[in-house]
C-alpha atoms as a PDB file:
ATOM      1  CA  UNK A   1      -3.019  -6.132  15.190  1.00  0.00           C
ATOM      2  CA  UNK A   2      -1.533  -3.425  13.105  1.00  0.00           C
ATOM      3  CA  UNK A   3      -4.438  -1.724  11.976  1.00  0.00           C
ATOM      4  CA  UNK A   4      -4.265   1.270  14.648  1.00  0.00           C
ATOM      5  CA  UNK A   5      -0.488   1.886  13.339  1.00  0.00           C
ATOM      6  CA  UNK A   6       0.175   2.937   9.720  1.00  0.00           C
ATOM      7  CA  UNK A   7       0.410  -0.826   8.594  1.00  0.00           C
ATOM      8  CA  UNK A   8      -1.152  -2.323   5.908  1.00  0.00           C
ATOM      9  CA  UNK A   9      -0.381  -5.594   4.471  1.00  0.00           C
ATOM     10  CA  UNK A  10      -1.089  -5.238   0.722  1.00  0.00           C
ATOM     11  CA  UNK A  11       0.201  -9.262  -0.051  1.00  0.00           C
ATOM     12  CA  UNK A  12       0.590 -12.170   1.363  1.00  0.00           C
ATOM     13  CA  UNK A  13       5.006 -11.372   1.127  1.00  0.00           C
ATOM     14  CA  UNK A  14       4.289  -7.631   2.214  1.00  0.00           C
ATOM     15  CA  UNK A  15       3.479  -5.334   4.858  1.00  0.00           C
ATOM     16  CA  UNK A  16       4.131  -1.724   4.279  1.00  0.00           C
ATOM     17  CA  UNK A  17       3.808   1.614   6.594  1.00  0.00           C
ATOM     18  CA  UNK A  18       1.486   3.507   4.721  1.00  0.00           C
ATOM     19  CA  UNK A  19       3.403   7.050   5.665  1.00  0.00           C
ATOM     20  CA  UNK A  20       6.170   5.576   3.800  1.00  0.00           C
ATOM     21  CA  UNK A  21       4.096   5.200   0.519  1.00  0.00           C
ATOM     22  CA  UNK A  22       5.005   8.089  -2.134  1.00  0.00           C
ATOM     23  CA  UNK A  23       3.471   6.647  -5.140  1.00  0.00           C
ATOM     24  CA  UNK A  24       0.839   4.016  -6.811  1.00  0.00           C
ATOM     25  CA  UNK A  25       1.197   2.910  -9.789  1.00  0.00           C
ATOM     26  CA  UNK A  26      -2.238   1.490 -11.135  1.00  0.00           C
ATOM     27  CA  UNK A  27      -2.368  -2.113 -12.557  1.00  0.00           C
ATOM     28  CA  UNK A  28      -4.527  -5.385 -12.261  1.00  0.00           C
ATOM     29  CA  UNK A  29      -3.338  -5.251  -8.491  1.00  0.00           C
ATOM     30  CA  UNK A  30      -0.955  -2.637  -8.948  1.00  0.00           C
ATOM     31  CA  UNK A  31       2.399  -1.394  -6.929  1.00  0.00           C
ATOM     32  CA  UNK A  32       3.447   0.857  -4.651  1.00  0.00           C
ATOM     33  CA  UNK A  33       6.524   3.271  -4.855  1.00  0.00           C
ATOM     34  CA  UNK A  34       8.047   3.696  -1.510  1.00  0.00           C
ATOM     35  CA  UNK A  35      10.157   6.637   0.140  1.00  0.00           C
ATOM     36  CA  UNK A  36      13.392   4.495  -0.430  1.00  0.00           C
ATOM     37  CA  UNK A  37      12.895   3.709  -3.767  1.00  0.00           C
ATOM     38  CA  UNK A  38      11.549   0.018  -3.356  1.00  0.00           C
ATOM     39  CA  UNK A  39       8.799  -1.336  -5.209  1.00  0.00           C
ATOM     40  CA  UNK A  40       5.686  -3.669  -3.305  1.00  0.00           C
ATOM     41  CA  UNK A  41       3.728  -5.325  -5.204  1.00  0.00           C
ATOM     42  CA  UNK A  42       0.021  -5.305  -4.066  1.00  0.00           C
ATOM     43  CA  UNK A  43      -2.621  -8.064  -4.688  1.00  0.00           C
ATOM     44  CA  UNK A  44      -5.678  -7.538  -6.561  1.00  0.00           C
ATOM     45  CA  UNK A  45      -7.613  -8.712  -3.463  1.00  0.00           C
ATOM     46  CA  UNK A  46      -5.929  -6.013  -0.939  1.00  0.00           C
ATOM     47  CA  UNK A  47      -6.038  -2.941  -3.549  1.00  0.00           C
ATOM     48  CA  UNK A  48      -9.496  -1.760  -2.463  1.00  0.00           C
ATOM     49  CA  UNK A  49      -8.234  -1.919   1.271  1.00  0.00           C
ATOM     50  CA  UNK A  50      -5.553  -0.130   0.469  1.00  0.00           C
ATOM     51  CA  UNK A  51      -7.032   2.785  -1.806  1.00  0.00           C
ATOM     52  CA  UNK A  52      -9.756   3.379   1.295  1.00  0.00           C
ATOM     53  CA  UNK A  53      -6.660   3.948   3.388  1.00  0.00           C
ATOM     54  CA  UNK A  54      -4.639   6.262   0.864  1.00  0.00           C
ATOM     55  CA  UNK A  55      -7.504   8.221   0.025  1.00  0.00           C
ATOM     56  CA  UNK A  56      -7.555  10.677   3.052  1.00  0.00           C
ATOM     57  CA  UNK A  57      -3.814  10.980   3.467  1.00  0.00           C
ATOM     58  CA  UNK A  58      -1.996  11.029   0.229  1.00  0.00           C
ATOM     59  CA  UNK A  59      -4.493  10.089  -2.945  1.00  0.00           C
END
């Protein structure tokens, strides 16, 4: 339902607004650095979904 907006669930405890990202920090799923400072973990099963949707905006 969110996938027109700048949503993006990256695990089954997070959804994140993608504008908000500022950083990635590579790993076996990885986590994201976000414009306040908090840190999201993100599953190794979402990371691909989530590069594809970085990759034109910020990556």
């Amino acid at each position: 339902m969110l996938t027109d907006y700048a949503f993006l669930r990256v695990h089954n405890s997070h959804i994140v607004n993608v504008n908000a990202v500022t950083r990635y920090i590579k790993g076996e799923g990885g986590y994201l650095v976000m414009s306040d400072g908090a840190t999201v973990d993100v599953s190794r099963s979402r990371k691909e979904l989530l590069m594809q949707r970085l990759q034109p905006s910020k990556f």
